[in-house]
N, C-alpha and C. Protein backbone atom coordinates (compact mmCIF):
# COMPACT_ATOMS: atom_id res chain seq x y z
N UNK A 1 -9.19 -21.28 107.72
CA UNK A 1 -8.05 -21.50 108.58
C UNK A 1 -7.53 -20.15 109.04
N UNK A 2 -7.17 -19.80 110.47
CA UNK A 2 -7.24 -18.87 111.08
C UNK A 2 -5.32 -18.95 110.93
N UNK A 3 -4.85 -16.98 110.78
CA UNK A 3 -3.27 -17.37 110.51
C UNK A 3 -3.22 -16.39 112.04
N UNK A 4 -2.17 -17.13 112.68
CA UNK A 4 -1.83 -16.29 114.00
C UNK A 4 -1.26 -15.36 113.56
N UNK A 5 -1.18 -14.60 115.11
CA UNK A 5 -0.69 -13.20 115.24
C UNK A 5 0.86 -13.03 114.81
N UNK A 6 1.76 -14.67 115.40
CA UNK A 6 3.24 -14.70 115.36
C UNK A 6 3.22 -14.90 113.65
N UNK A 7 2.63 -15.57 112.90
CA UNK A 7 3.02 -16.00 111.13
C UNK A 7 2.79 -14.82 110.94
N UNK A 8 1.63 -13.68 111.16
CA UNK A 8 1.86 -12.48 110.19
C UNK A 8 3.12 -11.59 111.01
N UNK A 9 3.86 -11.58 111.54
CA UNK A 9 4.65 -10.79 112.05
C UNK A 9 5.75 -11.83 111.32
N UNK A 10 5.71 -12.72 111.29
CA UNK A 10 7.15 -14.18 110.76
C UNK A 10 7.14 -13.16 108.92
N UNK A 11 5.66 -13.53 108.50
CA UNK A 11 5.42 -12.82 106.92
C UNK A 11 6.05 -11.88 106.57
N UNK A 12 5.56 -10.65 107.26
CA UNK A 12 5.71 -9.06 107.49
C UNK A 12 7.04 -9.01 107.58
N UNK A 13 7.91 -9.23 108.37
CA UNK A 13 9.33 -9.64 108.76
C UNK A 13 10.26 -10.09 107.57
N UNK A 14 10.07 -11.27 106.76
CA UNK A 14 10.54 -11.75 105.93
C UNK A 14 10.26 -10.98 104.22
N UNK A 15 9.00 -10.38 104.65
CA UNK A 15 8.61 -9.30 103.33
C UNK A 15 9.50 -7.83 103.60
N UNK A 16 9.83 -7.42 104.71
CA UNK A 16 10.15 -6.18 104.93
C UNK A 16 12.34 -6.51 104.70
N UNK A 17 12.23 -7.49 105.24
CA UNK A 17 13.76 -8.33 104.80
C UNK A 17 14.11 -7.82 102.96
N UNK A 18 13.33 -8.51 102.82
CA UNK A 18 13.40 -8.55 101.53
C UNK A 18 13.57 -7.79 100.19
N UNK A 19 11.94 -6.68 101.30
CA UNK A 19 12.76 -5.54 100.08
C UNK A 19 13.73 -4.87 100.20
N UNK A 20 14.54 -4.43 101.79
CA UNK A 20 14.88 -4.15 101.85
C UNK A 20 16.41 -4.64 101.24
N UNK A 21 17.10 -5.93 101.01
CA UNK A 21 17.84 -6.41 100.57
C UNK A 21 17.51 -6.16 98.82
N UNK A 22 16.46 -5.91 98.26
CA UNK A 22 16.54 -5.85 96.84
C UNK A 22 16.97 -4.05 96.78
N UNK A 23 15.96 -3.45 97.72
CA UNK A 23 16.55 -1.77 97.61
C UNK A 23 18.13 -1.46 97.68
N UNK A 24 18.40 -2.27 98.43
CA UNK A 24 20.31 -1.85 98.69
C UNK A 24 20.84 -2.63 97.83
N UNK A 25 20.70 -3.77 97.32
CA UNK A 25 21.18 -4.35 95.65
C UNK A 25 20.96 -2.85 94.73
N UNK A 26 20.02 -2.49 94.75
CA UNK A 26 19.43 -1.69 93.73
C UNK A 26 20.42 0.27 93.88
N UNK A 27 20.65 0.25 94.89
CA UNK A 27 21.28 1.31 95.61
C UNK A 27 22.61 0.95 95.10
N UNK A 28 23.42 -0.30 95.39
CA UNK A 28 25.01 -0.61 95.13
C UNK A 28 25.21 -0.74 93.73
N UNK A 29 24.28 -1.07 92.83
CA UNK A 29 24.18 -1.26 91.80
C UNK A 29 23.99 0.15 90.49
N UNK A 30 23.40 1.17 91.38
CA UNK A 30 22.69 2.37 90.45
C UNK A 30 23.86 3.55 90.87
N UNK A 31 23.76 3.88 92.74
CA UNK A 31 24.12 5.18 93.06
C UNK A 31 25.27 4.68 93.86
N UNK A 32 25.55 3.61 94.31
CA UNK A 32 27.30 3.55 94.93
C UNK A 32 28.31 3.99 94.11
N UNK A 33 29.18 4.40 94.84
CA UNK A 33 30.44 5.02 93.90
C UNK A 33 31.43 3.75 93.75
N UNK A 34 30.84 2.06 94.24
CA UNK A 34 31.56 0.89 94.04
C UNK A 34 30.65 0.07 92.98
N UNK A 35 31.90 -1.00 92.38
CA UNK A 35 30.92 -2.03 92.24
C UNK A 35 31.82 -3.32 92.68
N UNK A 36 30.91 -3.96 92.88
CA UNK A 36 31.37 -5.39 93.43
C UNK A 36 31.63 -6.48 92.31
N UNK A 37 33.42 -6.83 92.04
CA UNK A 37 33.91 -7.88 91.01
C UNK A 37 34.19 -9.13 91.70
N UNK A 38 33.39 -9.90 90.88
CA UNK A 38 34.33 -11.35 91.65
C UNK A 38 35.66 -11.72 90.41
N UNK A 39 36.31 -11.99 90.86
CA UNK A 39 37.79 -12.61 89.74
C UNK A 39 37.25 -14.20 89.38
N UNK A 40 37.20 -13.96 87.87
CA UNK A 40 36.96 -15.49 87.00
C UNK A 40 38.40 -15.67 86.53
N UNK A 41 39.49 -16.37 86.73
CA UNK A 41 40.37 -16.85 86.27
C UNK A 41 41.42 -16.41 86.61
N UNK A 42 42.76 -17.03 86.25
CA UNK A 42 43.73 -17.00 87.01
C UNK A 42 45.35 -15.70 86.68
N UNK A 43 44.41 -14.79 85.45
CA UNK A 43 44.93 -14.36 84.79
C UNK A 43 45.73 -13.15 85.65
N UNK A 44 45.04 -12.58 86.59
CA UNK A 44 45.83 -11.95 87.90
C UNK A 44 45.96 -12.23 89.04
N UNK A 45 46.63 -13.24 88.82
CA UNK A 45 47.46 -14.19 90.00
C UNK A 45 48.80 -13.26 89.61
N UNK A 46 49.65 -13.52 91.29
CA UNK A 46 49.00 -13.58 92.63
C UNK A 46 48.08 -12.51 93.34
N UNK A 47 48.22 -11.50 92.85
CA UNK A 47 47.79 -10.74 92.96
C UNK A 47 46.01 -10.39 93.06
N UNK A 48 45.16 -11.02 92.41
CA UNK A 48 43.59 -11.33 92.97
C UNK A 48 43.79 -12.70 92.77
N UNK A 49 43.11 -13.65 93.59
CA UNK A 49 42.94 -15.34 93.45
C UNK A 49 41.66 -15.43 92.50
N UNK A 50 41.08 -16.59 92.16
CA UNK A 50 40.32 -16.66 91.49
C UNK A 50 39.15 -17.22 92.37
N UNK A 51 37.88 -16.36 92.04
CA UNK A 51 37.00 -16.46 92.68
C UNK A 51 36.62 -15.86 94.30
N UNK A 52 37.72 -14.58 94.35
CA UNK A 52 37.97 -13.94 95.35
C UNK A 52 36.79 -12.22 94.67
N UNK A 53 36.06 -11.84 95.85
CA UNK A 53 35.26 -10.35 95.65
C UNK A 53 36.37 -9.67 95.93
N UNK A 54 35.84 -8.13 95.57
CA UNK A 54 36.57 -7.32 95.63
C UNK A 54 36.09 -6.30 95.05
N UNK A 55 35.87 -4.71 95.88
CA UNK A 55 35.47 -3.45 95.33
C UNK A 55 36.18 -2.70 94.45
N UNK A 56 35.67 -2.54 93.12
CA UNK A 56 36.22 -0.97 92.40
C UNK A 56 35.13 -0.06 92.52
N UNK A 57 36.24 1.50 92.41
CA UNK A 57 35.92 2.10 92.56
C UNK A 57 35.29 3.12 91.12
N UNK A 58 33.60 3.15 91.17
CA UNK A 58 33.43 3.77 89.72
C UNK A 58 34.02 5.12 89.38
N UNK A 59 34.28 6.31 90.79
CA UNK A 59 34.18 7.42 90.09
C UNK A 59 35.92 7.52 89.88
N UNK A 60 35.47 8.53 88.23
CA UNK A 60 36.27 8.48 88.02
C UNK A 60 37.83 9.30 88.05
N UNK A 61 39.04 9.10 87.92
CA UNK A 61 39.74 9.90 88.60
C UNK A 61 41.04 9.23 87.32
N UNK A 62 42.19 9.72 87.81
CA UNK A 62 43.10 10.38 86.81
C UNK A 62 44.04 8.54 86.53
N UNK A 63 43.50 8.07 85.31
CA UNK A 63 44.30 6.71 85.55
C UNK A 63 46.07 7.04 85.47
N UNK A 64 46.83 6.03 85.78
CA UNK A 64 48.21 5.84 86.00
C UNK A 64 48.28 4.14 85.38
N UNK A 65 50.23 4.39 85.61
CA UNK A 65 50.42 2.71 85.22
C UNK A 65 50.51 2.07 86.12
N UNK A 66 49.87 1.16 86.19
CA UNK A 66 50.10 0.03 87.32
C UNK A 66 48.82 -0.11 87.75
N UNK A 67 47.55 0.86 87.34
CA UNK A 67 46.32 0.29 87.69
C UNK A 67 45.62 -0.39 87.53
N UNK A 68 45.03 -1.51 88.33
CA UNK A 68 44.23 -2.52 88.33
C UNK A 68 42.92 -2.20 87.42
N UNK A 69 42.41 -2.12 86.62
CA UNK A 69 40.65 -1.68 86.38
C UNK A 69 40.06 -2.54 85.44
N UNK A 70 38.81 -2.53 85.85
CA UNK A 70 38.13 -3.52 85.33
C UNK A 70 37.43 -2.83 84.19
N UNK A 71 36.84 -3.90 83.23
CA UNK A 71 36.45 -2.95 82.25
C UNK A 71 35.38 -4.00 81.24
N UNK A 72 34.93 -3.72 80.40
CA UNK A 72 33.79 -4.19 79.60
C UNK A 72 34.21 -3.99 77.57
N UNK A 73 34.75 -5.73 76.83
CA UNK A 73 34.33 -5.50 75.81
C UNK A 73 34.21 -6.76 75.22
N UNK A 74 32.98 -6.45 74.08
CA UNK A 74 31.98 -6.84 73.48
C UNK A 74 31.05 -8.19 74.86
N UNK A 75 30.57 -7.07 75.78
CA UNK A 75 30.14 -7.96 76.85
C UNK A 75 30.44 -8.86 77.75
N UNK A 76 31.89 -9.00 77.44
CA UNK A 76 32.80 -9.47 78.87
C UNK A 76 33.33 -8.45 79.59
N UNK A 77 33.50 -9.02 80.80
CA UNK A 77 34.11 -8.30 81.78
C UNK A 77 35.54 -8.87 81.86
N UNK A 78 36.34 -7.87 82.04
CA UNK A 78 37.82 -8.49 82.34
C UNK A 78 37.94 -7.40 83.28
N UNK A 79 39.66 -8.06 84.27
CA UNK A 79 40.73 -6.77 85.00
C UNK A 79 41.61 -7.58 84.52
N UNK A 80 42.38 -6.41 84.59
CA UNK A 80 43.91 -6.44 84.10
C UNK A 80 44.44 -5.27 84.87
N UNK A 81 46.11 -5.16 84.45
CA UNK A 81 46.74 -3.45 85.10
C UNK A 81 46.86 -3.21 84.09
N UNK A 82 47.09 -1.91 83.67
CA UNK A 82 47.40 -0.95 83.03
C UNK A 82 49.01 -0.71 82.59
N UNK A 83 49.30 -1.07 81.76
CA UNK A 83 50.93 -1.19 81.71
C UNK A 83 51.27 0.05 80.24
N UNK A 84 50.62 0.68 80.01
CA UNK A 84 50.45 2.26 78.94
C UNK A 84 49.39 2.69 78.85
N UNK A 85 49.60 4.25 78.80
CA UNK A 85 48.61 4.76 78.90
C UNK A 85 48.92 5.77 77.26
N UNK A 86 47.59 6.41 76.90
CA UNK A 86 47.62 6.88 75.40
C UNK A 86 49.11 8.10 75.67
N UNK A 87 49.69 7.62 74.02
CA UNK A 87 50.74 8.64 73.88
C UNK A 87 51.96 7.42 74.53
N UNK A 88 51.78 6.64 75.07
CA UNK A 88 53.28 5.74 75.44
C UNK A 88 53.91 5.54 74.46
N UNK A 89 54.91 4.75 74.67
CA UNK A 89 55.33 4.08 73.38
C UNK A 89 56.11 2.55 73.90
N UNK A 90 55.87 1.47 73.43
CA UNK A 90 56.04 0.23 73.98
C UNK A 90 56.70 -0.52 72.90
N UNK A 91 57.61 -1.51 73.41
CA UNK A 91 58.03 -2.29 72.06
C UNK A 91 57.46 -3.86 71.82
N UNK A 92 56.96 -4.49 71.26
CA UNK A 92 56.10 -4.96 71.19
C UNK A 92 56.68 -6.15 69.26
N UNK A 93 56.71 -7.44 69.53
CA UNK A 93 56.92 -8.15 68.45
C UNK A 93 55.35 -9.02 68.13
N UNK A 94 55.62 -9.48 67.03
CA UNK A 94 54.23 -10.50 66.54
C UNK A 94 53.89 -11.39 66.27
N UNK A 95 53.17 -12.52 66.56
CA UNK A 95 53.09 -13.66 66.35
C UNK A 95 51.73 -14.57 65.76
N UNK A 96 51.94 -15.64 65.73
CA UNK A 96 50.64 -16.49 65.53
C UNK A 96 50.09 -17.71 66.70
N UNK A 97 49.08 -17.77 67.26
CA UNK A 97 49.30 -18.95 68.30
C UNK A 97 47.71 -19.34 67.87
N UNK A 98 47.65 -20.53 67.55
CA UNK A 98 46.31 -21.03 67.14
C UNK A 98 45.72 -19.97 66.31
N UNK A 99 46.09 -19.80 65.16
CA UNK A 99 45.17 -18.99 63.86
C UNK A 99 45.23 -17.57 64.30
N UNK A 100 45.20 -17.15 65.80
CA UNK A 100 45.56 -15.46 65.73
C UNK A 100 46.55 -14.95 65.76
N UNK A 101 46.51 -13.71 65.34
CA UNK A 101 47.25 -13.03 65.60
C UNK A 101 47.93 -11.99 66.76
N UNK A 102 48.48 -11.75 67.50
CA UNK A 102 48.95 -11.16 68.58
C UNK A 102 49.90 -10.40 68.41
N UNK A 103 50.15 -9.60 69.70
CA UNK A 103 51.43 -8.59 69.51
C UNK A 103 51.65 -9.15 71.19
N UNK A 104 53.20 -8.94 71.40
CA UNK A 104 53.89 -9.45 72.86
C UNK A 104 54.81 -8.13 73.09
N UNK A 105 54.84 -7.36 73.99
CA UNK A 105 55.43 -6.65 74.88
C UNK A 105 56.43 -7.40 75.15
N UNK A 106 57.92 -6.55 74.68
CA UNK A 106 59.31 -7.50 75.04
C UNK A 106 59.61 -6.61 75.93
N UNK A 107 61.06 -7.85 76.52
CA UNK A 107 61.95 -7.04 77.37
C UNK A 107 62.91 -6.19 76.69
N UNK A 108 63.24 -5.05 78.12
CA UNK A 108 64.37 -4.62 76.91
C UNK A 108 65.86 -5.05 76.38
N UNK A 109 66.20 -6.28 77.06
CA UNK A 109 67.09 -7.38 76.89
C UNK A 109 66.77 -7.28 75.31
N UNK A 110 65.74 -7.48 74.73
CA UNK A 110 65.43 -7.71 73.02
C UNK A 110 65.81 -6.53 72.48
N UNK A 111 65.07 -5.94 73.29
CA UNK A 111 65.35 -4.50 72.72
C UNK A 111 66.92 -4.25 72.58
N UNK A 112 67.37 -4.35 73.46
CA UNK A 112 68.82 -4.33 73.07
C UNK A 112 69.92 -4.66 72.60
N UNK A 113 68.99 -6.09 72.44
CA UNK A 113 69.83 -7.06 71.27
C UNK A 113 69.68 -6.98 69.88
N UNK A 114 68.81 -5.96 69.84
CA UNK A 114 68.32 -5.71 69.00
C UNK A 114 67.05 -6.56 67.87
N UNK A 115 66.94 -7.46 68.57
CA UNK A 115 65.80 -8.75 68.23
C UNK A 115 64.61 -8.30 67.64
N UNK A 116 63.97 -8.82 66.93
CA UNK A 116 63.08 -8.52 65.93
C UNK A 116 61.91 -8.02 67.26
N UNK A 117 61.32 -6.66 66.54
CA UNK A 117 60.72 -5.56 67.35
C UNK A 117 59.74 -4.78 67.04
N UNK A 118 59.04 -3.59 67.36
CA UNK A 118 58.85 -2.53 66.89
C UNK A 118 58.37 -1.48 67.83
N UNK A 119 58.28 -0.50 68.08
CA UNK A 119 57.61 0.10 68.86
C UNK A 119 56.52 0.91 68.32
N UNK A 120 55.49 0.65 69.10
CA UNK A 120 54.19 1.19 68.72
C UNK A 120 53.61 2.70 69.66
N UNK A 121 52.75 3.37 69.27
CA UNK A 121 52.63 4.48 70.13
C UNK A 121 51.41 3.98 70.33
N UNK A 122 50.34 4.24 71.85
CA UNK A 122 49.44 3.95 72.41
C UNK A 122 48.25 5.38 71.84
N UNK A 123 47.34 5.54 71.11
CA UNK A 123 46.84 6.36 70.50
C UNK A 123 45.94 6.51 71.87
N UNK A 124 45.15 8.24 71.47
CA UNK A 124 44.89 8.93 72.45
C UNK A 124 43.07 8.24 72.80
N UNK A 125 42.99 8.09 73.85
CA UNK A 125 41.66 7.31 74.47
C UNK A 125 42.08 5.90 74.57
N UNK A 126 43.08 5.46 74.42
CA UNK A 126 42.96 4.08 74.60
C UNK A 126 44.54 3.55 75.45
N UNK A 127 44.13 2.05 76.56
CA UNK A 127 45.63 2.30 77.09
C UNK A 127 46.08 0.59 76.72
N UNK A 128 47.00 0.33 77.08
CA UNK A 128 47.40 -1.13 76.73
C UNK A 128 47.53 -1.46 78.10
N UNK A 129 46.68 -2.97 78.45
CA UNK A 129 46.44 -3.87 79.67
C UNK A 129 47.15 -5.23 79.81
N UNK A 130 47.55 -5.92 80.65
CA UNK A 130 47.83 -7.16 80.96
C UNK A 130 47.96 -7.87 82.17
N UNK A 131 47.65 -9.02 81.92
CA UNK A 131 47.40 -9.46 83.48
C UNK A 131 49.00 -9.90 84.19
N UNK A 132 48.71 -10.45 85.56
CA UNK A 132 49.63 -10.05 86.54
C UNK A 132 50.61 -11.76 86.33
N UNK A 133 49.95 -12.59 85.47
CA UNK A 133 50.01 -13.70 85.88
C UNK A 133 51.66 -14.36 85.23
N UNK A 134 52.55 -14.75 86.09
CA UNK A 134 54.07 -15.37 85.39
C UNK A 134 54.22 -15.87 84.16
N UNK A 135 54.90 -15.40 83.56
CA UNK A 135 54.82 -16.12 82.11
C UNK A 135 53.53 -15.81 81.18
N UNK A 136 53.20 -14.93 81.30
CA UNK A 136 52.14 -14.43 80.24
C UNK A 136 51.16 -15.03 79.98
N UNK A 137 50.68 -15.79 81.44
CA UNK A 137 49.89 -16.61 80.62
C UNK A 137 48.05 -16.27 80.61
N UNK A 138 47.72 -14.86 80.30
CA UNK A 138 46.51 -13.89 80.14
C UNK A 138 46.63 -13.58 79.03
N UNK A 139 45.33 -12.98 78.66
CA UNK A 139 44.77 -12.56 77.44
C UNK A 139 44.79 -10.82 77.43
N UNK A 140 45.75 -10.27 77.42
CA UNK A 140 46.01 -8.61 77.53
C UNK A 140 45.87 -8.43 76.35
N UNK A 141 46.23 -7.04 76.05
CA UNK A 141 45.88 -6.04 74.74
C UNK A 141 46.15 -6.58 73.17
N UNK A 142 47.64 -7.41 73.80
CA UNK A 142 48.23 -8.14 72.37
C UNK A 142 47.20 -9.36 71.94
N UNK A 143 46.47 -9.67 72.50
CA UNK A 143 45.25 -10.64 72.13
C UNK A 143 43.66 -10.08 71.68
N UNK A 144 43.84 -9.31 72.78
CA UNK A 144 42.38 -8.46 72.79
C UNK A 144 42.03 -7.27 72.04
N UNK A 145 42.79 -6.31 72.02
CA UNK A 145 43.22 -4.85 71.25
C UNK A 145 43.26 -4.22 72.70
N UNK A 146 43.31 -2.89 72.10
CA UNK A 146 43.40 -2.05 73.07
C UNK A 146 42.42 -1.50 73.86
N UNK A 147 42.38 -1.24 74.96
CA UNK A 147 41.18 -0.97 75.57
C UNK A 147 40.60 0.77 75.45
N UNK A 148 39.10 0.72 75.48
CA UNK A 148 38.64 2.22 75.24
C UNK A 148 38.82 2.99 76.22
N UNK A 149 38.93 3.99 77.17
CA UNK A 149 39.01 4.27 78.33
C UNK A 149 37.44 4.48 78.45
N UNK A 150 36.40 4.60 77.86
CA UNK A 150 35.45 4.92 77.95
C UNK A 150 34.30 3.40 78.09
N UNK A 151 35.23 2.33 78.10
CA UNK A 151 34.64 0.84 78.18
C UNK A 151 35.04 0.52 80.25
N UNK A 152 36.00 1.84 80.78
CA UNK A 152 36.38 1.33 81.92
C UNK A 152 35.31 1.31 82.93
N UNK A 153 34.97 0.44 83.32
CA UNK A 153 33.78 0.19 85.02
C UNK A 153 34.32 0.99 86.06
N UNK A 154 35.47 0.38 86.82
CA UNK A 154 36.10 1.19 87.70
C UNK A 154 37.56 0.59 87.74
N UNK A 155 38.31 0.89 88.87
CA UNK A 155 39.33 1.14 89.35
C UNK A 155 39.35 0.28 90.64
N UNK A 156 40.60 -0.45 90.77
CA UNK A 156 40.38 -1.18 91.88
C UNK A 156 41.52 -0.65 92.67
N UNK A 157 41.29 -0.27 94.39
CA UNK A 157 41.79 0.31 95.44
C UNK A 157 42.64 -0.33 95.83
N UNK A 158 44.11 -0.22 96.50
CA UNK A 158 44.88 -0.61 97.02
C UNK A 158 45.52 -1.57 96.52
N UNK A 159 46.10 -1.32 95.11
CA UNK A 159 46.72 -2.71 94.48
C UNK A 159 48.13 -2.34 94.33
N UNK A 160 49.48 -3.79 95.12
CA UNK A 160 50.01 -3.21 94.97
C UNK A 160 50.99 -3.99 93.16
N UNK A 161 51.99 -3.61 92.84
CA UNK A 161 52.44 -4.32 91.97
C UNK A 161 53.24 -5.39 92.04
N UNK A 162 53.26 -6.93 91.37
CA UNK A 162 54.23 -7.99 91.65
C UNK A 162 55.14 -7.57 91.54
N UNK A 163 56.21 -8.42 92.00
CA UNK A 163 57.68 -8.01 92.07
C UNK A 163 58.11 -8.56 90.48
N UNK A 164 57.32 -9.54 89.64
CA UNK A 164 57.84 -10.30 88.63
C UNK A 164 57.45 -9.29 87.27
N UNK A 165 56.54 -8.22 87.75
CA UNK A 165 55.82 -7.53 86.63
C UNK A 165 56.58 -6.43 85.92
N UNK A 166 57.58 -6.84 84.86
CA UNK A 166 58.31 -6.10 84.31
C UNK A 166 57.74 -5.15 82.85
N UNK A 167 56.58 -5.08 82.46
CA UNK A 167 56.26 -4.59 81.63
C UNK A 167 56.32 -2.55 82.09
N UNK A 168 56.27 -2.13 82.92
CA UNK A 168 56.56 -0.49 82.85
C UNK A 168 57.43 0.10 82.87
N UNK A 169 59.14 -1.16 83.04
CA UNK A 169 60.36 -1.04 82.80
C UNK A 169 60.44 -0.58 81.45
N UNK A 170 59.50 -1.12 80.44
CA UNK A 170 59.76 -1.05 78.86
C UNK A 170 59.10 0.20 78.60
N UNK A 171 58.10 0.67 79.44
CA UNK A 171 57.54 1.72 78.46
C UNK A 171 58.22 3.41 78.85
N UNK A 172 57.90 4.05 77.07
CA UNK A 172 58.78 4.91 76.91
C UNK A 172 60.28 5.12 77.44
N UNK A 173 60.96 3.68 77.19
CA UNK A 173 62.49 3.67 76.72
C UNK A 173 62.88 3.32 75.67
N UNK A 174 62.60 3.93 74.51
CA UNK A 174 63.04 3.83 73.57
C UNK A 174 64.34 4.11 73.18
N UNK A 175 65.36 5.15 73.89
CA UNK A 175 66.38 4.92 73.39
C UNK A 175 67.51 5.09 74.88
N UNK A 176 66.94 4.06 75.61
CA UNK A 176 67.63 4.00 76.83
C UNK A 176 68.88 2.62 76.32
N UNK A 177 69.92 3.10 76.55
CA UNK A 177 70.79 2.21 76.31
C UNK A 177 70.89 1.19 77.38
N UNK A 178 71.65 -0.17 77.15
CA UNK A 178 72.10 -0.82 77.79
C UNK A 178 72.84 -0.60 79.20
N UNK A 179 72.57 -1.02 80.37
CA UNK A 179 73.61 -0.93 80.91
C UNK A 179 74.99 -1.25 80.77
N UNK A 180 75.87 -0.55 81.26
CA UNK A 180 77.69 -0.82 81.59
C UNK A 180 77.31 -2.50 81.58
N UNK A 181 77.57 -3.04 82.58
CA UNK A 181 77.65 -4.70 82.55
C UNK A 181 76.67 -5.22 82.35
N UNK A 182 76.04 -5.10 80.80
CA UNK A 182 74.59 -5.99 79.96
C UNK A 182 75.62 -6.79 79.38
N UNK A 183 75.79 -8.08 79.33
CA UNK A 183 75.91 -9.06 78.90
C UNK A 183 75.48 -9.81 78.03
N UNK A 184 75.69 -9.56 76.33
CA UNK A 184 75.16 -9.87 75.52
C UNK A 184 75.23 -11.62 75.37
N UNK A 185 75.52 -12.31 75.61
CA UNK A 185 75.63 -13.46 75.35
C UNK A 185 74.47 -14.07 76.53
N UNK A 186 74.46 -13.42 77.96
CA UNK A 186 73.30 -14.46 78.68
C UNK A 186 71.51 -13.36 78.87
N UNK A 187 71.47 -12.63 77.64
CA UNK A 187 70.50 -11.87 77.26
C UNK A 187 69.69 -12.52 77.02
C-alpha cells in the first residue's frame, strides 16, 4: 500500500508538533525561571479560586510577609502566605481537633485580654504560613509545622492581600498595648 505525498507531510507535521511541545514542557519544567501551579482547594480563597493556573516565580529573591509561595512537604504541594518570617515572634494558643494537635495564631483582642496564650519565636530557616481563607478554615503551620525555606518552589507574582487577613497585625507586637477606646467587654 502506497502512503501519499500529503500523509507523510500530515506524519512529519504531527511528529515535528510533538516534539516540539515535549521540548518546551521539558524547557518550562528544567530551565524556566517559572513554574506552572494549578490551586487544589479552597484554602486561598478569595484570593486564588480553586482549580485556577497560575505562575511562580522559582528564582530566588528576598522573602517578606504577605507572600504567596508555594512549597513542597513530605510530597505535597501546598500555597499559602507567609504571615512570619524566622526571628518573628507570634502569639499563638493550643488545641485538639480530631486527635491532633495544633497551635492557632490569635488576635490581639486575646492578647489583650489577656486570654490563654503564648508567644513563640519563628526559629532561623523556617517561616510560619496560612491560607487566605475566612475563618481559618486551611491547614497552615499550626497544623502542618513550620515550613523549611529550603522546601520553597517559588513565589507567586502580584498577590495582593485580603482585606479580612489579620494575621501580620499580630506579629512582633508583643508589648503593643491596647488602644485608648479597646473595649474590654465587646473583645
Amino acid at each position: 500500500m502506497k502512503v501519499s505525498q500529503h500523509e507523510k507531510w500530515t506524519k512529519l507535521t504531527v511528529y515535528t508538533i510533538s516534539i516540539s511541545l515535549i521540548l518546551s514542557l521539558v524547557w518550562l519544567n528544567f530551565f524556566s525561571p517559572f513554574v506552572l501551579v494549578t490551586i487544589r482547594g479552597h484554602s486561598m480563597e478569595p484570593t486564588y479560586k480553586d482549580g485556577s493556573w497560575h505562575l511562580a516565580n522559582k528564582n530566588g529573591r528576598q522573602l517578606q510577609h504577605g507572600d504567596v509561595i508555594v512549597f513542597k512537604i513530605k510530597n505535597e504541594t501546598y500555597i499559602k502566605r507567609i504571615v512570619a518570617l524566622p526571628g518573628d515572634e507570634i502569639p499563638v494558643c493550643y488545641g485538639i481537633n480530631d486527635g491532633q494537635l495544633y497551635a492557632s495564631i490569635v488576635p490581639m483582642e486575646c492578647v489583650w485580654l489577656n486570654l490563654s496564650h503564648e508567644w513563640i519565636s519563628i526559629p532561623l530557616d523556617y517561616i510560619w504560613v496560612e491560607g487566605d481563607a475566612p475563618n481559618n478554615m486551611s491547614l497552615g503551620s499550626g497544623y502542618m509545622g513550620l515550613v523549611d525555606v529550603k522546601d520553597i518552589i517559588g513565589v507567586m507574582n502580584y498577590t495582593e492581600t485580603p482585606e479580612t487577613f489579620w494575621y501580620p497585625s499580630v506579629v512582633n507586637k508583643r508589648k503593643t498595648p491596647p488602644p485608648v477606646n479597646f473595649n474590654h467587654k465587646h473583645a
